[in-house]
C-alpha atoms as a PDB file:
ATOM      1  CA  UNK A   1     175.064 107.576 140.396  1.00  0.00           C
ATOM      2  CA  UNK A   2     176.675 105.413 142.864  1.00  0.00           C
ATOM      3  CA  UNK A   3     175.565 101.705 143.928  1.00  0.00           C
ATOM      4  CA  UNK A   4     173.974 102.578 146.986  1.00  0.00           C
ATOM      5  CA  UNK A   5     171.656 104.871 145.010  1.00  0.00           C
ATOM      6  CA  UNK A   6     170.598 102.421 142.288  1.00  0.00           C
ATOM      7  CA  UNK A   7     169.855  99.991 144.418  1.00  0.00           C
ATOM      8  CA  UNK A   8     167.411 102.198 146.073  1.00  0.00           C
ATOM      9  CA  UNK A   9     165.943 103.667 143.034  1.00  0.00           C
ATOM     10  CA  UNK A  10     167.149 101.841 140.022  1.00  0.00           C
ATOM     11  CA  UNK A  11     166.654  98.186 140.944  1.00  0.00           C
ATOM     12  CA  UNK A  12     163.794  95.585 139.423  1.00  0.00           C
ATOM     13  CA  UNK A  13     161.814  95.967 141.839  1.00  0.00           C
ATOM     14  CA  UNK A  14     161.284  99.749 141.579  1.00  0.00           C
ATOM     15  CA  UNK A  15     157.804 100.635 140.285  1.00  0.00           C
ATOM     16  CA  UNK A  16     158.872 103.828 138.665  1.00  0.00           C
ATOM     17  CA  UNK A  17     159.703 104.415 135.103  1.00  0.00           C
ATOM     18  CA  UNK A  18     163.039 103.976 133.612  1.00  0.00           C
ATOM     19  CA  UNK A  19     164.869 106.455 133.619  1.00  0.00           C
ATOM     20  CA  UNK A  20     162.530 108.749 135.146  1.00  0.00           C
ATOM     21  CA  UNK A  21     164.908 111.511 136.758  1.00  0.00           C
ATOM     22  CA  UNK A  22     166.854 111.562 133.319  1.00  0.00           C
ATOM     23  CA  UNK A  23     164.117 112.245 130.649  1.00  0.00           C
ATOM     24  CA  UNK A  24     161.887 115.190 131.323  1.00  0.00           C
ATOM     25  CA  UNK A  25     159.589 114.061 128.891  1.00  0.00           C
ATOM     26  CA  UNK A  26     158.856 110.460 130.552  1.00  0.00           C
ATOM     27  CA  UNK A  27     158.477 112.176 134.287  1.00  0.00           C
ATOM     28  CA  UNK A  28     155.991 114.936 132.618  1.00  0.00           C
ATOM     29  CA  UNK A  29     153.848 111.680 131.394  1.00  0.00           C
ATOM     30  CA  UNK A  30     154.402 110.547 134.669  1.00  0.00           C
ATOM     31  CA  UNK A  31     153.012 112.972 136.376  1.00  0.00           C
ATOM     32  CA  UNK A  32     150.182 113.617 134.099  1.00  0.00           C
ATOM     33  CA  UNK A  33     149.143 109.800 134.104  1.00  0.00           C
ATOM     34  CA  UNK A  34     149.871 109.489 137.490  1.00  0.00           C
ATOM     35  CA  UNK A  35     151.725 106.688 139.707  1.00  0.00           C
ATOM     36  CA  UNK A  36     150.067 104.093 141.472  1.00  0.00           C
ATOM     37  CA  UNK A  37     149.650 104.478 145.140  1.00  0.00           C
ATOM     38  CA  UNK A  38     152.256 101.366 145.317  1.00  0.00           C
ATOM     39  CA  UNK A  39     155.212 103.719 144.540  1.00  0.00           C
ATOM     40  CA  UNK A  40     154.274 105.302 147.688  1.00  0.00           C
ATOM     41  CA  UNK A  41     154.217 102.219 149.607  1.00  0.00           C
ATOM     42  CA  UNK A  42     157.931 101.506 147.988  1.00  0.00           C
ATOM     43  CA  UNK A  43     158.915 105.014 148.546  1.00  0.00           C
ATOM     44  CA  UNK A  44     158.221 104.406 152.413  1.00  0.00           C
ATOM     45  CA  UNK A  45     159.955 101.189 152.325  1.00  0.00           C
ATOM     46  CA  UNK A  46     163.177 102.667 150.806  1.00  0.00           C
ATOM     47  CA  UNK A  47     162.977 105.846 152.004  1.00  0.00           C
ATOM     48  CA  UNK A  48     162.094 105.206 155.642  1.00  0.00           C
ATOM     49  CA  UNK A  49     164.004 108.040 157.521  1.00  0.00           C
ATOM     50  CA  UNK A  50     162.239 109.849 155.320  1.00  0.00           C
ATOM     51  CA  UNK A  51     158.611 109.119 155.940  1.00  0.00           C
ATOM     52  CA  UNK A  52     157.692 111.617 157.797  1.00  0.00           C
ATOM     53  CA  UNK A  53     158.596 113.833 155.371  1.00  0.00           C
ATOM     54  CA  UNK A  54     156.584 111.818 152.697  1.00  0.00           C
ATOM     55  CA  UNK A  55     153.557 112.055 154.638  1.00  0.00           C
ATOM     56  CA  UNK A  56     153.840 115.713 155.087  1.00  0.00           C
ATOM     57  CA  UNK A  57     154.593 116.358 151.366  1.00  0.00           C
ATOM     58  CA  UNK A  58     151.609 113.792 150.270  1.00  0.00           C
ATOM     59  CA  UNK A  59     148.863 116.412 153.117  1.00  0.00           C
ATOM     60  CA  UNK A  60     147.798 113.318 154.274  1.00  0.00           C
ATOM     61  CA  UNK A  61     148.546 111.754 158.164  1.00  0.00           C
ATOM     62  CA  UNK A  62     150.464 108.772 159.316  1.00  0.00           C
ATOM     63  CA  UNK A  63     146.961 106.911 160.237  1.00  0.00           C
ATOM     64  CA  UNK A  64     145.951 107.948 156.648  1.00  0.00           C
ATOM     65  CA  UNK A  65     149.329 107.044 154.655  1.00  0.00           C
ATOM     66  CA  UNK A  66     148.442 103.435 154.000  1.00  0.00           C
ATOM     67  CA  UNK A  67     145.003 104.459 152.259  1.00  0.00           C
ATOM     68  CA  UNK A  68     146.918 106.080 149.560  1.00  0.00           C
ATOM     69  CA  UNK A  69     149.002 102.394 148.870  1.00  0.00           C
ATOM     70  CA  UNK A  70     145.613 101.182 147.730  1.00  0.00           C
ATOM     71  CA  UNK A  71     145.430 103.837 145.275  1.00  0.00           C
ATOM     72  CA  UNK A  72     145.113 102.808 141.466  1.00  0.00           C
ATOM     73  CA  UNK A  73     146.323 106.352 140.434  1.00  0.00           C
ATOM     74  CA  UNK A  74     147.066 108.985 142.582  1.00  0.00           C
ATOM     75  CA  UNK A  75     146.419 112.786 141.567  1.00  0.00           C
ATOM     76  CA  UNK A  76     148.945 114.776 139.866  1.00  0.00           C
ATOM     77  CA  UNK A  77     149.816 116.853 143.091  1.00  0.00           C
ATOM     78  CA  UNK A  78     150.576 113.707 144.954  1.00  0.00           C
ATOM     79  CA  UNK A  79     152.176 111.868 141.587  1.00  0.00           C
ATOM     80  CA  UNK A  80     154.618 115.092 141.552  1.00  0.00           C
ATOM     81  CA  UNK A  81     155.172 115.484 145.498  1.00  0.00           C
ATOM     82  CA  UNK A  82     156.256 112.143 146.075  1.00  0.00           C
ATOM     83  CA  UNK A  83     158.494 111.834 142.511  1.00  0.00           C
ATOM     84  CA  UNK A  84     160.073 115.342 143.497  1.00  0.00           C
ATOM     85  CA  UNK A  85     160.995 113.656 147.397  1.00  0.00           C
ATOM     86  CA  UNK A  86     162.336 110.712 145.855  1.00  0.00           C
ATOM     87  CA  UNK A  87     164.633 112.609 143.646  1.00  0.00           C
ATOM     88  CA  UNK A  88     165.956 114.786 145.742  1.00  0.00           C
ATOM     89  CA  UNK A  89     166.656 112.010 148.362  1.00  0.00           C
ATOM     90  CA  UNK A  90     168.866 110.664 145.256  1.00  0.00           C
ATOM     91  CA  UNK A  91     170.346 113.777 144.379  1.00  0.00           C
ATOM     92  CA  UNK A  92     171.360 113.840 148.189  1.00  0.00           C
ATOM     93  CA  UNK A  93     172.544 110.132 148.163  1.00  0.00           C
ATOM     94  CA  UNK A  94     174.767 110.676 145.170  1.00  0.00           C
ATOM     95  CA  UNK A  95     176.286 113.595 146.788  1.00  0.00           C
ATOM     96  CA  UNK A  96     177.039 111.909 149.901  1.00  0.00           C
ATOM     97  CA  UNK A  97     177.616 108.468 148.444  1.00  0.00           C
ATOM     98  CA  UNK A  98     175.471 106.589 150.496  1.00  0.00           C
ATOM     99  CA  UNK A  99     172.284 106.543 152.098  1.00  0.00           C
ATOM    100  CA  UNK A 100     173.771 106.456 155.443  1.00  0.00           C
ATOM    101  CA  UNK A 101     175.763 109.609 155.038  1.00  0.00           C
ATOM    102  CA  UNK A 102     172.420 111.311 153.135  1.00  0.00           C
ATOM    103  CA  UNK A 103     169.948 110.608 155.873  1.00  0.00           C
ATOM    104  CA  UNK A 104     172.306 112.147 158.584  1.00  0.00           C
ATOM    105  CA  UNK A 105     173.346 115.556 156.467  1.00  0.00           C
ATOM    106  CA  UNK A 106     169.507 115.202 155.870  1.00  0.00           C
ATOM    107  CA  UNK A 107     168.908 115.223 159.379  1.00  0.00           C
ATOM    108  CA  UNK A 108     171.234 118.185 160.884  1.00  0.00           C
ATOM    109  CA  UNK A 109     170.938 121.859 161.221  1.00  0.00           C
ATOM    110  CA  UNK A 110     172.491 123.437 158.384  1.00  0.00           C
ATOM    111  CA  UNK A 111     173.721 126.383 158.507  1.00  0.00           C
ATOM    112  CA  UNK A 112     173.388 127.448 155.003  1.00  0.00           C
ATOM    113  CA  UNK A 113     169.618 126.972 155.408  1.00  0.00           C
ATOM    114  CA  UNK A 114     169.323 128.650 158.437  1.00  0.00           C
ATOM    115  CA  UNK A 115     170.294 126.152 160.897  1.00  0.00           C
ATOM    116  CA  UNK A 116     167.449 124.250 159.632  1.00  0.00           C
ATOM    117  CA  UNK A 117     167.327 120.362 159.020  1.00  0.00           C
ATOM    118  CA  UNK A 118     166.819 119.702 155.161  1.00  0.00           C
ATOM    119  CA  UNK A 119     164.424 116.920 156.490  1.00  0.00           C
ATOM    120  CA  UNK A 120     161.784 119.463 157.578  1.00  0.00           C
ATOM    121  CA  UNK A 121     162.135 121.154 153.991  1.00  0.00           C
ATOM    122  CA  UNK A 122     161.136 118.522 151.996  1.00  0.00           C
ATOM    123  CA  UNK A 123     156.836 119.150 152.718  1.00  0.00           C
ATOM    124  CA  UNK A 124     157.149 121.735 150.001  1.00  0.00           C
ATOM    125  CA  UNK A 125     158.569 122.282 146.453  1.00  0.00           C
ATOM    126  CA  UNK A 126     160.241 125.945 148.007  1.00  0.00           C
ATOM    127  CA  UNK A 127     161.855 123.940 150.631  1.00  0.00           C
ATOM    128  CA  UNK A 128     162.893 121.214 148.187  1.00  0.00           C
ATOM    129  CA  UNK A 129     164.353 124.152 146.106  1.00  0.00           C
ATOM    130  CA  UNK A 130     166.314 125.728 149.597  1.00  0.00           C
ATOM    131  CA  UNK A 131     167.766 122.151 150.093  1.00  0.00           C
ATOM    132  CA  UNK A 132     168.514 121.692 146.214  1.00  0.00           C
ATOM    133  CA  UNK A 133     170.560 124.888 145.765  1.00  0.00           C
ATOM    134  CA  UNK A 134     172.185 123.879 149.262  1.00  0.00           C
ATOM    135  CA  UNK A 135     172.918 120.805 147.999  1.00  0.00           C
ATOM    136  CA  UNK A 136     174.215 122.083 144.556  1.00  0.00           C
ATOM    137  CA  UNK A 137     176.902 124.397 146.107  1.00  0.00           C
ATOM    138  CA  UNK A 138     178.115 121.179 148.436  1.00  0.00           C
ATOM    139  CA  UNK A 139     178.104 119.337 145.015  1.00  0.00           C
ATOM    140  CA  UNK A 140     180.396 121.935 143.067  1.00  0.00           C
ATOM    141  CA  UNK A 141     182.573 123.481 146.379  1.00  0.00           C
ATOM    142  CA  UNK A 142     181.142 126.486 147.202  1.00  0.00           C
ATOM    143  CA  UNK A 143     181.072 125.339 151.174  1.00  0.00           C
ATOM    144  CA  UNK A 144     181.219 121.627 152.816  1.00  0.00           C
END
């Protein structure tokens, strides 16, 4: 992973696990013990092009978003949504190299998906999958 993406994810103020997106075992705990609502709050924070996106993937609305922050634990579904979001938004940084450059592809119609916008993918784990694969074959040169 680049710079730009550790600081985002990887730095000591990061209320995720270590090494979360690397060890299925720890994010399978994680989801099963469930995050506190503060990781949302962070996700917002470091993520904020993307919080739209957040809220849509959490079911909840804007006016409601700051109810889960208060959250000791959230549910699995929500632990799961939001730790799924904030990996592919580093999968996407790393291929990009920055978080510039990720929250513009992230923002235009792309033709491999349709001449949709990855952002408006990212409610649902199909639509994370759509913009994954995308991703994947801009990653190993199948198509720019």
């Amino acid at each position: 992973m680049n710079v730009a993406v550790k600081n985002i994810v990887l730095d000591s103020t990061t209320p995720l696990p270590i090494n979360i997106f690397n060890n299925d075992l720890v994010y399978y705990k994680t989801v099963v013990d469930g995050l506190s609502g503060n990781i949302v709050k962070w996700a917002v924070r470091a993520m904020p092009k993307q919080r739209e996106a957040i809220i849509k993937a959490l079911g909840t609305s804007s006016g409601n978003l700051s109810r889960l922050y208060s959250k000791t634990v959230l549910d699995k579904h929500q632990t799961e949504e939001i730790l799924d979001v904030i990996k592919l938004y580093v999968e996407v940084c790393d291929v990009f190299g920055s978080t510039d450059k990720a929250d513009l592809w992230l923002a235009i119609s792309v033709p491999a998906l349709r001449n949709e916008q990855p952002i408006n993918l990212l409610d649902t784990f199909i639509g994370r999958k759509l913009v994954r694969d995308t991703l994947n074959k801009i990653r190993f040169g199948e198509f720019s």
